[in-house]
PDB file of N, CA and C in Angstrom:
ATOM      1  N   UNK A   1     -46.136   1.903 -22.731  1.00  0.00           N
ATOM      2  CA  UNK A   1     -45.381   3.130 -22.568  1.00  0.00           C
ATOM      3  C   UNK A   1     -46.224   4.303 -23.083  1.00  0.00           C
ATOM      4  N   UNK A   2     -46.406   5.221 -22.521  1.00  0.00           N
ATOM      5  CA  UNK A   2     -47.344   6.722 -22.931  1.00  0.00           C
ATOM      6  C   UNK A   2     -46.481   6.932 -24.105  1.00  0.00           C
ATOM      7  N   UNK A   3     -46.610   8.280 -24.680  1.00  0.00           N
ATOM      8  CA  UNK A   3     -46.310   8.695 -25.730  1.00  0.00           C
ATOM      9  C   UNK A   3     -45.050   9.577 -25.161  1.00  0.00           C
ATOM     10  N   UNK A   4     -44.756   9.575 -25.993  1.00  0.00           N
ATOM     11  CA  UNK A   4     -42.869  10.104 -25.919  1.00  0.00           C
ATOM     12  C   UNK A   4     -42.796  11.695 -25.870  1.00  0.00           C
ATOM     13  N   UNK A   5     -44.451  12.636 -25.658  1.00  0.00           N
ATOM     14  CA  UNK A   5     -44.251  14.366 -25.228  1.00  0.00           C
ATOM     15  C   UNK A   5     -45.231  14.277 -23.414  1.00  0.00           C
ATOM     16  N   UNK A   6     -45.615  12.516 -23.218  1.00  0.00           N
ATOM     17  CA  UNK A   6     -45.635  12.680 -21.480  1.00  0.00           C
ATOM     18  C   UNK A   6     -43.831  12.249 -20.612  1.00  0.00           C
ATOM     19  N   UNK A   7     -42.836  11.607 -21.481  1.00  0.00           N
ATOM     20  CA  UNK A   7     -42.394  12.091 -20.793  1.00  0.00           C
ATOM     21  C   UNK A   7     -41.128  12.748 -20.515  1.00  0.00           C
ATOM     22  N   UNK A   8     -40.829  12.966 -19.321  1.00  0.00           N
ATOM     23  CA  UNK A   8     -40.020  13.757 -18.661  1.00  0.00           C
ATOM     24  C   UNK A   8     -38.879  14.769 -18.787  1.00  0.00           C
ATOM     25  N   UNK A   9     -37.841  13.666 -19.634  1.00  0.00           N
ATOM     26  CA  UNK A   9     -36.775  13.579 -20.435  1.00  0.00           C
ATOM     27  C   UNK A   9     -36.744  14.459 -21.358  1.00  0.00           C
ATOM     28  N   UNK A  10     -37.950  14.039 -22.119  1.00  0.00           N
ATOM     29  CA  UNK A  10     -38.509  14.752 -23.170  1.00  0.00           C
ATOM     30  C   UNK A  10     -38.145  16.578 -23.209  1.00  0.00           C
ATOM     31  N   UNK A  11     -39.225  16.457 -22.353  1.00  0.00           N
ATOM     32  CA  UNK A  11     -40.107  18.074 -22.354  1.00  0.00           C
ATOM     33  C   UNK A  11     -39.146  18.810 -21.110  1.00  0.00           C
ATOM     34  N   UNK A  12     -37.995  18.031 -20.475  1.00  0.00           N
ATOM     35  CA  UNK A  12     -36.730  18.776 -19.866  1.00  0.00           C
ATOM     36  C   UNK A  12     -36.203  19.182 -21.269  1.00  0.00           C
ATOM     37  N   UNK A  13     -35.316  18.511 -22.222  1.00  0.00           N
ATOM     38  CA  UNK A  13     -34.437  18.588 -23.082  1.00  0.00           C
ATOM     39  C   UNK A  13     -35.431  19.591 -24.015  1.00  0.00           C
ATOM     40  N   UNK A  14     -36.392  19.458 -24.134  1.00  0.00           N
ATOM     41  CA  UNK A  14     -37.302  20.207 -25.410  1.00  0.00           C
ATOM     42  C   UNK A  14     -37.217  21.782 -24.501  1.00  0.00           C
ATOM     43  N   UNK A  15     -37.177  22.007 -23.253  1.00  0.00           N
ATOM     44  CA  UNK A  15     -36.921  23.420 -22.495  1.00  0.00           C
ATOM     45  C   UNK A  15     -35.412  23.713 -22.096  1.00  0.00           C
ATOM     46  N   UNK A  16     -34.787  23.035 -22.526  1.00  0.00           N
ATOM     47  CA  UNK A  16     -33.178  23.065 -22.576  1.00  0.00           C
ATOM     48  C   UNK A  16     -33.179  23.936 -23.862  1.00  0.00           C
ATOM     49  N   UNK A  17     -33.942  22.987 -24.927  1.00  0.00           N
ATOM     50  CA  UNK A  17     -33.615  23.911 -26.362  1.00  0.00           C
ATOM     51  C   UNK A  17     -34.392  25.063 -26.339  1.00  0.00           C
ATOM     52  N   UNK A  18     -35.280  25.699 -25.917  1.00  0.00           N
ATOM     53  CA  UNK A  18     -35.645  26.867 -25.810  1.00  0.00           C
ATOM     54  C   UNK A  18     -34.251  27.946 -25.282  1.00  0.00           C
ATOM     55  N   UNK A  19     -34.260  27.331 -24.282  1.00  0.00           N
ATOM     56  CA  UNK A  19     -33.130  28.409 -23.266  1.00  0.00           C
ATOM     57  C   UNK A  19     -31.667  28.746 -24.382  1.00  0.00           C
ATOM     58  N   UNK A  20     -31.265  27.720 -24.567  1.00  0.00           N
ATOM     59  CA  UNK A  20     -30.468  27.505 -25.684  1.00  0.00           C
ATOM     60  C   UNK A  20     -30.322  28.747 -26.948  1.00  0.00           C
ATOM     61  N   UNK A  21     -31.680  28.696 -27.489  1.00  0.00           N
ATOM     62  CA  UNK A  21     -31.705  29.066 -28.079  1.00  0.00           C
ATOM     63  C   UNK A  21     -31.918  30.946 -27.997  1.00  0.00           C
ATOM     64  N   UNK A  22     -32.670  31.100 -27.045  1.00  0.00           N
ATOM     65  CA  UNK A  22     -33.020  32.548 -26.425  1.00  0.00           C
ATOM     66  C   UNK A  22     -31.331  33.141 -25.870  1.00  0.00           C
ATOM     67  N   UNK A  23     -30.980  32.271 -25.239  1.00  0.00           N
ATOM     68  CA  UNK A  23     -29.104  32.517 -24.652  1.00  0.00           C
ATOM     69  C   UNK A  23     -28.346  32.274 -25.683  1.00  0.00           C
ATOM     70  N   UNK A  24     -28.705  32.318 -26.735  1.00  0.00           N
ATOM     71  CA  UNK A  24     -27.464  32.635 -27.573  1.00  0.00           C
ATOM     72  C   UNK A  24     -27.849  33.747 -29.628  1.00  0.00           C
ATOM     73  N   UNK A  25     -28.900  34.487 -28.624  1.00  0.00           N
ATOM     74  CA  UNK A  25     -29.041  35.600 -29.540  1.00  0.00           C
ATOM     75  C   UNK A  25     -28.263  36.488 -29.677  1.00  0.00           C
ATOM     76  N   UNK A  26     -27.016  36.728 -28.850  1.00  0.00           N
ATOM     77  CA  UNK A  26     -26.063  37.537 -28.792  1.00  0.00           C
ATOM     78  C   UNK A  26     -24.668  37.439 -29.080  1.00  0.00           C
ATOM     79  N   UNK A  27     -24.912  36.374 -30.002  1.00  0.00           N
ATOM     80  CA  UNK A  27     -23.265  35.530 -30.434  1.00  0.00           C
ATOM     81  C   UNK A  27     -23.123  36.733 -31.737  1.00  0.00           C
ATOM     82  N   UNK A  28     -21.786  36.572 -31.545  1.00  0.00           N
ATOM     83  CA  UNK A  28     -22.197  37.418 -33.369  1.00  0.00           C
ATOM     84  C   UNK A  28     -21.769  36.700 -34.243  1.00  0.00           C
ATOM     85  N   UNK A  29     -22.382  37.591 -35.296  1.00  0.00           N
ATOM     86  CA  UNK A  29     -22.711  37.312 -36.616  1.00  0.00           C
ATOM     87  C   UNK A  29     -21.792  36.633 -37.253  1.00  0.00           C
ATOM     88  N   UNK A  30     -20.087  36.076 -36.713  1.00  0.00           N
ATOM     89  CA  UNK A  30     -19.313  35.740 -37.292  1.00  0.00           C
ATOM     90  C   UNK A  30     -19.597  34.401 -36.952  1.00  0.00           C
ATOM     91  N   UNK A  31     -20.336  34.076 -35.903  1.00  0.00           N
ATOM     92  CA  UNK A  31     -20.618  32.785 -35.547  1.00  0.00           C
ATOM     93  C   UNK A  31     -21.754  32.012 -36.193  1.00  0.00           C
ATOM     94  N   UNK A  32     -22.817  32.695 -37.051  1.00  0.00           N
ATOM     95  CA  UNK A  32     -24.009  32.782 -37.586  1.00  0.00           C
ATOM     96  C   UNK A  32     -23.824  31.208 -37.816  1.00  0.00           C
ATOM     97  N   UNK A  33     -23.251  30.811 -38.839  1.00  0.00           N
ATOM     98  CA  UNK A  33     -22.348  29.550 -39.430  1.00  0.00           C
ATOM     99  C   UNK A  33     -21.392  28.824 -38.678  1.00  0.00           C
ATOM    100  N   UNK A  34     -21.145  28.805 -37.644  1.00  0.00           N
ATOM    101  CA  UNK A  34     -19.917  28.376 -37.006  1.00  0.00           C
ATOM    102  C   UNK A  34     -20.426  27.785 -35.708  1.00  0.00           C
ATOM    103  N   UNK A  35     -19.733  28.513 -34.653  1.00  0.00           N
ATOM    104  CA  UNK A  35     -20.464  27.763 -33.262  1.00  0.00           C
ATOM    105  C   UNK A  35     -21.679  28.047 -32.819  1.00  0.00           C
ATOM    106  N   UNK A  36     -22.602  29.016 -33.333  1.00  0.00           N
ATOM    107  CA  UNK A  36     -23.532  29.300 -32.926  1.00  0.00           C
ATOM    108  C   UNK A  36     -24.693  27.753 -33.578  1.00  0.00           C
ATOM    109  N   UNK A  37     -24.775  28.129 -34.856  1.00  0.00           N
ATOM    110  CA  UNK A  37     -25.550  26.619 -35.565  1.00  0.00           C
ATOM    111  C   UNK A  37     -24.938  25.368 -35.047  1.00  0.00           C
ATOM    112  N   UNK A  38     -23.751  25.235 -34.604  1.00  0.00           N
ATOM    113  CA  UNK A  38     -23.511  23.532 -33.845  1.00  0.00           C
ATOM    114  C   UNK A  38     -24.038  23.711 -32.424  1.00  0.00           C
ATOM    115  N   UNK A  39     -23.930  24.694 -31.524  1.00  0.00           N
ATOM    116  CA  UNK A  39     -25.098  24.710 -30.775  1.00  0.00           C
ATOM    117  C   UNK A  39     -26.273  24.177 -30.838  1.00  0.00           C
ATOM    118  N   UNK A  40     -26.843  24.743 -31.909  1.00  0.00           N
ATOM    119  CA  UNK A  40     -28.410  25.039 -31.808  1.00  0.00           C
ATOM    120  C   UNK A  40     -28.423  23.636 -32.566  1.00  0.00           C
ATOM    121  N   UNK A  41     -27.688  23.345 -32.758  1.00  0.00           N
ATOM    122  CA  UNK A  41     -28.177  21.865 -33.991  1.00  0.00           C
ATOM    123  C   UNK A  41     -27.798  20.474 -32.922  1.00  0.00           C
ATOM    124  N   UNK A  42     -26.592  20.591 -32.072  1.00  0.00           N
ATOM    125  CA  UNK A  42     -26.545  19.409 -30.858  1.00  0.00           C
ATOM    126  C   UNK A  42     -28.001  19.440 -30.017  1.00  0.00           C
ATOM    127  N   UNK A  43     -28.243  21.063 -29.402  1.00  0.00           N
ATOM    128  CA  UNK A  43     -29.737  21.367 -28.505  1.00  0.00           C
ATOM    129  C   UNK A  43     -30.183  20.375 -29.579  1.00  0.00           C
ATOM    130  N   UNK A  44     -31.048  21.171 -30.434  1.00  0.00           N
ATOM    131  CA  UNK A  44     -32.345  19.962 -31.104  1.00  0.00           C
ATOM    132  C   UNK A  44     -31.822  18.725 -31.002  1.00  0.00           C
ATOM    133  N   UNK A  45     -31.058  17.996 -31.520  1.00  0.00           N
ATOM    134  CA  UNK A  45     -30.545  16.563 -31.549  1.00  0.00           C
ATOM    135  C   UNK A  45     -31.243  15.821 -30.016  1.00  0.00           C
ATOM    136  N   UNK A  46     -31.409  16.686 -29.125  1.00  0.00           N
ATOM    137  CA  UNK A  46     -31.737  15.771 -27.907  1.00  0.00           C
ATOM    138  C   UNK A  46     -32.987  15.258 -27.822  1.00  0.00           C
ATOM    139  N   UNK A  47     -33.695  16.392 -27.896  1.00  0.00           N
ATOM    140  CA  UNK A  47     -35.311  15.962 -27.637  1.00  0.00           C
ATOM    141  C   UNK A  47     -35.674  15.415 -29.257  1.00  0.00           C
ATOM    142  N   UNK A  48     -35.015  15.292 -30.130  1.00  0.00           N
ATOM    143  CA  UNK A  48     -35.542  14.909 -31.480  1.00  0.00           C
ATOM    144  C   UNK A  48     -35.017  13.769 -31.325  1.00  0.00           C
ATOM    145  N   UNK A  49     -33.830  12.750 -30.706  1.00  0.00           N
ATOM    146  CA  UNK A  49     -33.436  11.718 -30.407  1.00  0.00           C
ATOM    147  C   UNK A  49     -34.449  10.608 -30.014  1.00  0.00           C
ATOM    148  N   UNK A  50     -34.937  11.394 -28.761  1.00  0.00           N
ATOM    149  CA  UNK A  50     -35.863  10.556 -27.817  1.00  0.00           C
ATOM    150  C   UNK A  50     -36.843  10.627 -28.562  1.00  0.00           C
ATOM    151  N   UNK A  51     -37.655  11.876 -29.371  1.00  0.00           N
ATOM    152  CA  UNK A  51     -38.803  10.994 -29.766  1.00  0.00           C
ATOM    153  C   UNK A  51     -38.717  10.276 -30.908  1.00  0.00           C
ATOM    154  N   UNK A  52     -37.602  10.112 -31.902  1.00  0.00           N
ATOM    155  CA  UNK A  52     -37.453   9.313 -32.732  1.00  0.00           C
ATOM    156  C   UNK A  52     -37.440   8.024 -32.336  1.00  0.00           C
ATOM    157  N   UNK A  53     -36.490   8.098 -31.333  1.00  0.00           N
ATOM    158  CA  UNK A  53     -36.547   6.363 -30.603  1.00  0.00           C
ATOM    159  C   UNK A  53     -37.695   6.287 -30.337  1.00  0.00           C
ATOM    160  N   UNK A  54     -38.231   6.425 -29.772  1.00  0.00           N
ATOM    161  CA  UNK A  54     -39.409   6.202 -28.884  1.00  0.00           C
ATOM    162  C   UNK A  54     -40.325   5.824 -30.429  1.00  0.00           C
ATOM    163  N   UNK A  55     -40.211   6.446 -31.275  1.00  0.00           N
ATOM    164  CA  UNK A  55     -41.049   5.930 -32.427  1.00  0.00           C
ATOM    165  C   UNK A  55     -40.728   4.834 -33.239  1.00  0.00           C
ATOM    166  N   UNK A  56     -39.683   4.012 -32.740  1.00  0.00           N
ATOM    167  CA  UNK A  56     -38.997   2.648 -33.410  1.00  0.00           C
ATOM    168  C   UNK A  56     -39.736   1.560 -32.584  1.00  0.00           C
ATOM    169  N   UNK A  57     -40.367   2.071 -31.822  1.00  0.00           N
ATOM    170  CA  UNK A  57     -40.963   0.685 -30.836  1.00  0.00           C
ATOM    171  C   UNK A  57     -40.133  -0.403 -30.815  1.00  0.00           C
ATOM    172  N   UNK A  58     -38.999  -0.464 -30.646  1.00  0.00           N
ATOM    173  CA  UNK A  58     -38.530  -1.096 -29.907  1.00  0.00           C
ATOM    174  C   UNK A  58     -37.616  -0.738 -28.610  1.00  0.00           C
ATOM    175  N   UNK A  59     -37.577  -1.633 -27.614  1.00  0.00           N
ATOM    176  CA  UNK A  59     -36.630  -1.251 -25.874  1.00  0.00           C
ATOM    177  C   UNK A  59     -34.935  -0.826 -27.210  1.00  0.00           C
ATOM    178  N   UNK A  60     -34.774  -1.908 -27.808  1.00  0.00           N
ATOM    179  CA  UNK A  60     -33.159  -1.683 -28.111  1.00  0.00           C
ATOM    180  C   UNK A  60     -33.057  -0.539 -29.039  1.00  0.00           C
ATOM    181  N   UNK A  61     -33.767   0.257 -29.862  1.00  0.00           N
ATOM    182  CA  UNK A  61     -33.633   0.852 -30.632  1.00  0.00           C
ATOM    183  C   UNK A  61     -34.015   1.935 -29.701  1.00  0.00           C
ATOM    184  N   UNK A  62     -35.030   2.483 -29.145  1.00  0.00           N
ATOM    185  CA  UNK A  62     -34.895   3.224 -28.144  1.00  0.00           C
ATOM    186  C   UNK A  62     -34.049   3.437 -27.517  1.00  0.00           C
ATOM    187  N   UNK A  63     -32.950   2.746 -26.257  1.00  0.00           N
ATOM    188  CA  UNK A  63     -31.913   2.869 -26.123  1.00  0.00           C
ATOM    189  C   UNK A  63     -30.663   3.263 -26.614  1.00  0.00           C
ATOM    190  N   UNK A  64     -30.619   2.666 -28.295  1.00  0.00           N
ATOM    191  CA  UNK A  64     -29.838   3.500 -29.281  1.00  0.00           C
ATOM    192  C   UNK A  64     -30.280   4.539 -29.513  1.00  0.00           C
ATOM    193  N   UNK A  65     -31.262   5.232 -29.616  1.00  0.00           N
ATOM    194  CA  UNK A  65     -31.156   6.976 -29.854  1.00  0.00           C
ATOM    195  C   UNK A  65     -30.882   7.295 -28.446  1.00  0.00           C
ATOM    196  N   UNK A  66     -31.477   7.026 -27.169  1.00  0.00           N
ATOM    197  CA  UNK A  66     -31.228   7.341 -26.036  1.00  0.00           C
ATOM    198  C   UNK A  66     -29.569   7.944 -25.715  1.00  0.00           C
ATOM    199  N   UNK A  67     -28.885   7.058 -26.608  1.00  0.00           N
ATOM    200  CA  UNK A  67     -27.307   7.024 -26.146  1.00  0.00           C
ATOM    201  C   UNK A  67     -27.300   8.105 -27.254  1.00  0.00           C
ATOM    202  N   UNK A  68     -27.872   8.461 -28.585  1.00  0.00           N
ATOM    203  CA  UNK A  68     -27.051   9.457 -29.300  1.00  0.00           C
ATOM    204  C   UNK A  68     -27.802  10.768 -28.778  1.00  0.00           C
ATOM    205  N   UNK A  69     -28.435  10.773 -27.884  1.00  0.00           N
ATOM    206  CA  UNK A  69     -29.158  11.579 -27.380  1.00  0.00           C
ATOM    207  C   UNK A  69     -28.021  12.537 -26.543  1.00  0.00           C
ATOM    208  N   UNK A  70     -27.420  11.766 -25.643  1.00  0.00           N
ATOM    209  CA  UNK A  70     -26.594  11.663 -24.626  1.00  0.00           C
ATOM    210  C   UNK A  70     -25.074  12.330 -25.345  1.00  0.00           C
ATOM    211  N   UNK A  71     -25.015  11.421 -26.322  1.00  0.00           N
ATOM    212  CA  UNK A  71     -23.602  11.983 -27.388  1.00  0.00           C
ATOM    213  C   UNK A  71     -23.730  13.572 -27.693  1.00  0.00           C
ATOM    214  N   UNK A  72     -25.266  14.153 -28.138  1.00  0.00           N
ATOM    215  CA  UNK A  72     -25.305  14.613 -28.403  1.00  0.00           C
ATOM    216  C   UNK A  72     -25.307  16.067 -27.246  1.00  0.00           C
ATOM    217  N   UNK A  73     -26.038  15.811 -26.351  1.00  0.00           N
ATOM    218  CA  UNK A  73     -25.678  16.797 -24.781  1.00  0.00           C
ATOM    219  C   UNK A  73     -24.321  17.116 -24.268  1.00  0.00           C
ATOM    220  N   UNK A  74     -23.325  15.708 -24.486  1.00  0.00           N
ATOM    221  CA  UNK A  74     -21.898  16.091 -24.114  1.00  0.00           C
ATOM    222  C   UNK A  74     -21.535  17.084 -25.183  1.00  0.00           C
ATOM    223  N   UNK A  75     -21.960  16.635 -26.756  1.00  0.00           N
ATOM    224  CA  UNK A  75     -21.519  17.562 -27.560  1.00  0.00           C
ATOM    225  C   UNK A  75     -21.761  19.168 -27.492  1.00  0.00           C
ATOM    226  N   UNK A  76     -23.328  19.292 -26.853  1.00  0.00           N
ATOM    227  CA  UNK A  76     -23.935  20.504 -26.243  1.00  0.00           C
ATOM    228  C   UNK A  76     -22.591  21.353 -25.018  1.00  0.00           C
ATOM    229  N   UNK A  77     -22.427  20.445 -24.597  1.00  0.00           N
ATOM    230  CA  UNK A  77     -21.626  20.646 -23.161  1.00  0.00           C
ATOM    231  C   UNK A  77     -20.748  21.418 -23.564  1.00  0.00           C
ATOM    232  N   UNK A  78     -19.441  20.816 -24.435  1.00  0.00           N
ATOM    233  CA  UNK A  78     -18.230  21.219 -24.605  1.00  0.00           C
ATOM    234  C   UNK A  78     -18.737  22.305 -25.404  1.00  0.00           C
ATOM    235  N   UNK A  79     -19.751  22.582 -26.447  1.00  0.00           N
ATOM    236  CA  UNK A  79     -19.354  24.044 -27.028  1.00  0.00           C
ATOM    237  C   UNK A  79     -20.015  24.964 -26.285  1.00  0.00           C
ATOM    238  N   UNK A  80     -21.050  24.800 -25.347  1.00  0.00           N
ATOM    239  CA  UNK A  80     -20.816  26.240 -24.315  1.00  0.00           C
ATOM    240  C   UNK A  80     -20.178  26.588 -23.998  1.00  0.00           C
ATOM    241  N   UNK A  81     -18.984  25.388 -23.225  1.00  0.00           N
ATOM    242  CA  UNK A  81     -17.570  25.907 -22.645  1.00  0.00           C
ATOM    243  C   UNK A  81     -17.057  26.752 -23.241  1.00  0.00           C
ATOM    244  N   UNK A  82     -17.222  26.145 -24.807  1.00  0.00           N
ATOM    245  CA  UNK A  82     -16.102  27.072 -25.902  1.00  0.00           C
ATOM    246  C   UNK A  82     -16.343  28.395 -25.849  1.00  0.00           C
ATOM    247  N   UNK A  83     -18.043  28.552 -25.762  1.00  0.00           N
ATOM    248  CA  UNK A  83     -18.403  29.575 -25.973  1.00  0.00           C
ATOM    249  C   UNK A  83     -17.848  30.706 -25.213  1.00  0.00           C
ATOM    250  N   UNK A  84     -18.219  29.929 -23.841  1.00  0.00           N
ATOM    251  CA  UNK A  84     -18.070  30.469 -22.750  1.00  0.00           C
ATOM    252  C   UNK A  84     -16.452  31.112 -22.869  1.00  0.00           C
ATOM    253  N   UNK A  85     -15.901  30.303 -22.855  1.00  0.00           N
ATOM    254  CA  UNK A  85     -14.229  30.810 -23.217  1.00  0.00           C
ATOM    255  C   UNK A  85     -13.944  32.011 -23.931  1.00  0.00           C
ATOM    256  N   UNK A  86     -14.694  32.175 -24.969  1.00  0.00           N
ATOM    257  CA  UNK A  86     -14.704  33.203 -25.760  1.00  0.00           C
ATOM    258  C   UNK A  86     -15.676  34.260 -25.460  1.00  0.00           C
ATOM    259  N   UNK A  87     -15.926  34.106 -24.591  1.00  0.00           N
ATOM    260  CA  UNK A  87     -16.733  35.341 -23.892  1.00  0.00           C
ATOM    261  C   UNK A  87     -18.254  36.092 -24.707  1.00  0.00           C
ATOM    262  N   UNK A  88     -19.002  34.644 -25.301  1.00  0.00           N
ATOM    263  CA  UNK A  88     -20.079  34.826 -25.918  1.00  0.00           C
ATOM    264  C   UNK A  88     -21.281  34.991 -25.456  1.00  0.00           C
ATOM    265  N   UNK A  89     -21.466  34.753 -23.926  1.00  0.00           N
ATOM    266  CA  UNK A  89     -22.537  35.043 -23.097  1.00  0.00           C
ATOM    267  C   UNK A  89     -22.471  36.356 -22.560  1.00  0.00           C
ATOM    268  N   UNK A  90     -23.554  36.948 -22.496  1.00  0.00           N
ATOM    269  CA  UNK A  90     -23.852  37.727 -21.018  1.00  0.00           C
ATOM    270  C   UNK A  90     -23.862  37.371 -19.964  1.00  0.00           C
ATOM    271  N   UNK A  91     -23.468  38.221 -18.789  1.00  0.00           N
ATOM    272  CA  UNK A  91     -23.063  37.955 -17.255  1.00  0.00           C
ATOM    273  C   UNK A  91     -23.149  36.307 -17.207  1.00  0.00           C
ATOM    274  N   UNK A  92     -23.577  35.775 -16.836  1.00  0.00           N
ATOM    275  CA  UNK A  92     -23.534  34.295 -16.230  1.00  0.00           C
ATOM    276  C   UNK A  92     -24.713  33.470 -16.884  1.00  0.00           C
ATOM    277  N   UNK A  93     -24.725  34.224 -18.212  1.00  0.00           N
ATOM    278  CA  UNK A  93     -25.839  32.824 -18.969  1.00  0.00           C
ATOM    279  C   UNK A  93     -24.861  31.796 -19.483  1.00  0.00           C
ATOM    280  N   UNK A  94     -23.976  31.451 -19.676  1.00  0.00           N
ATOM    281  CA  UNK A  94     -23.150  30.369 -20.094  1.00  0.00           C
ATOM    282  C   UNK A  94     -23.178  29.370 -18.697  1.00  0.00           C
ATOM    283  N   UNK A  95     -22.963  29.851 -17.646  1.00  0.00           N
ATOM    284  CA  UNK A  95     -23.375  29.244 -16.567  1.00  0.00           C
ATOM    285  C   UNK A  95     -24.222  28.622 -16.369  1.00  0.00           C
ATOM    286  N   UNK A  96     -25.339  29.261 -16.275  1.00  0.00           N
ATOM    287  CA  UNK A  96     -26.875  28.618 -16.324  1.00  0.00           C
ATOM    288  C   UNK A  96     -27.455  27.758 -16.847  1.00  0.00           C
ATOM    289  N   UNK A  97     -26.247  27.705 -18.742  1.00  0.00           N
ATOM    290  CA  UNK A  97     -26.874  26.702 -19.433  1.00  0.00           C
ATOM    291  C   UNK A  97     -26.336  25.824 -19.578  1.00  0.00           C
ATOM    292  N   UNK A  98     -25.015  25.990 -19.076  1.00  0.00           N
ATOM    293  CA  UNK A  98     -24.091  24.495 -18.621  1.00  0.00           C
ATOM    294  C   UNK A  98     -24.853  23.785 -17.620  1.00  0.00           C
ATOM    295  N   UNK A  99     -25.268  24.333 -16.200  1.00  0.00           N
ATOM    296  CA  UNK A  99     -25.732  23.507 -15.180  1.00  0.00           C
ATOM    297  C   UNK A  99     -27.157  23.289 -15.794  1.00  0.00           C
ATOM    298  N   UNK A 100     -27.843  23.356 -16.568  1.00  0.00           N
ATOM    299  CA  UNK A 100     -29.136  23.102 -16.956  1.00  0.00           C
ATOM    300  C   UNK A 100     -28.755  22.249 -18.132  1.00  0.00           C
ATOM    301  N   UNK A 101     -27.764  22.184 -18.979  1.00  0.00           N
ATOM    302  CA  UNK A 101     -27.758  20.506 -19.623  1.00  0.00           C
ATOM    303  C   UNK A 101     -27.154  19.936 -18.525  1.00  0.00           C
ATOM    304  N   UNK A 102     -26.054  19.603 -17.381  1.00  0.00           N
ATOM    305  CA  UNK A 102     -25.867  18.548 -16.058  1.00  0.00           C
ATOM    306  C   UNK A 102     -27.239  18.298 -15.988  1.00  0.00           C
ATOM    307  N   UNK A 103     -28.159  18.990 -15.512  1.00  0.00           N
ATOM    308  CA  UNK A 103     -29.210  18.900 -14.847  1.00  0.00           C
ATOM    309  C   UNK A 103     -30.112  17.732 -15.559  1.00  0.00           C
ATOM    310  N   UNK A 104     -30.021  17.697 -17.316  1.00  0.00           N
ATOM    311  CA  UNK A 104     -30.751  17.371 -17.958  1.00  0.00           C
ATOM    312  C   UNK A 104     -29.859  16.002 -18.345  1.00  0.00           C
ATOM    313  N   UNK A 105     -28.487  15.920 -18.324  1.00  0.00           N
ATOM    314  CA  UNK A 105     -27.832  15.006 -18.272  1.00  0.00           C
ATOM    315  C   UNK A 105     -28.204  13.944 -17.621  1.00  0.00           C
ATOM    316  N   UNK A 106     -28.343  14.353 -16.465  1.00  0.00           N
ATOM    317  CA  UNK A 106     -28.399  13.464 -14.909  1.00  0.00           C
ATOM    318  C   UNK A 106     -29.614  12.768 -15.250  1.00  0.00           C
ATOM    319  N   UNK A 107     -31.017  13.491 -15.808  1.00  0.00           N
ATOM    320  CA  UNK A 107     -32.309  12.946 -15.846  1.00  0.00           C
ATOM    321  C   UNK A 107     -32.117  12.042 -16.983  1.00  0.00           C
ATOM    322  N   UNK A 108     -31.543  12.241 -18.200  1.00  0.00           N
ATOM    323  CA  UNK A 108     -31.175  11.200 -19.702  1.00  0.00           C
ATOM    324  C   UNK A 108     -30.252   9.899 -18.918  1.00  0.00           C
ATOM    325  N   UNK A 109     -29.415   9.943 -17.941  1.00  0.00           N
ATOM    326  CA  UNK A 109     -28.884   9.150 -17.832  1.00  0.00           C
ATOM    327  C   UNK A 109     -30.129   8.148 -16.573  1.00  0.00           C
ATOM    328  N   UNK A 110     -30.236   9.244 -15.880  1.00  0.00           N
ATOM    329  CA  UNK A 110     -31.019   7.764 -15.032  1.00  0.00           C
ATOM    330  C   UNK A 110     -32.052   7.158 -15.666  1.00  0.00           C
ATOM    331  N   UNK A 111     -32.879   8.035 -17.031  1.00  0.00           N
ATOM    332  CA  UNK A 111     -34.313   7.256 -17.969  1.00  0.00           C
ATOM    333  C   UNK A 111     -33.498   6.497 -18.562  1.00  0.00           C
ATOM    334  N   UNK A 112     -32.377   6.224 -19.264  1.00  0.00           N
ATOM    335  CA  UNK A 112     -31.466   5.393 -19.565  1.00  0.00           C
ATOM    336  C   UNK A 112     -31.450   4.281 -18.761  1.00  0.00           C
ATOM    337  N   UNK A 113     -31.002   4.151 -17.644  1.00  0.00           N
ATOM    338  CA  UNK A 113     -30.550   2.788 -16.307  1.00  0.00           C
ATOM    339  C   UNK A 113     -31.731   2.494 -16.384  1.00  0.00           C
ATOM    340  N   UNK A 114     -33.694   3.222 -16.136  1.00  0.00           N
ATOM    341  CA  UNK A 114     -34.778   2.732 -15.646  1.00  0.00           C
ATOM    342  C   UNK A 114     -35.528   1.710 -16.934  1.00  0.00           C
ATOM    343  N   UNK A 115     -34.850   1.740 -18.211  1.00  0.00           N
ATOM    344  CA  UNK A 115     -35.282   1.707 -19.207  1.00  0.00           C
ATOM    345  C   UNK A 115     -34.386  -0.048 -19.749  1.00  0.00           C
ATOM    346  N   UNK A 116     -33.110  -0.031 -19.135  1.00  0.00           N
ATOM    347  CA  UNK A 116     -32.401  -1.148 -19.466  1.00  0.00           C
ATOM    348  C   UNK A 116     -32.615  -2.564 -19.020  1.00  0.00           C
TER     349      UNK A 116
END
């Protein structure tokens, strides 16, 4: 297996947390502590998942971060919504970064199935 920044999964979820993080400079300050840091702390959880697994050398232990990887994107999921609900984005970046974790979903779940 290459090293765990060739692939894919990876360096999608590691540009998930960029976006993430750039789209939600405009939360305020009441959120500083609140939903803004469980954001930004589920984002990292993904790509820090995979390469942790990936550093257990093993298929089953790999697979176990793989899945908290995954826990951790749904967790991503629902607080954009929240966000979104509360009207913490500009024009249609809550949008963008919902369909860009699906997007990144879809790729964690099928390296998941190719991997089992």
């Amino acid at each position: 297996m290459s090293p765990f920044r060739d692939l894919k999964i990876w360096r999608k979820s590691k540009s998930l947390v960029t976006k993430i993080y750039r789209g939600t400079t405009n939360f305020p300050d009441s959120e500083k502590y609140g939903l803004l840091s469980q954001i930004r702390r589920s984002t990292v959880s993904i790509p820090s998942n995979i390469a942790e697994g990936y550093g257990r050398n093993s298929n089953g232990e790999f697979q176990r971060y793989l899945s908290i990887s995954m826990g951790s994107l749904f967790e991503l999921q629902t607080q954009i919504q929240i966000a979104q609900n509360l009207d913490y984005f500009k024009n249609k970046e809550g949008a963008k970064m919902y369909e860009l974790s699906r997007e990144t979903g879809r790729m964690l779940s099928s390296f998941i199935r190719s991997i089992e």
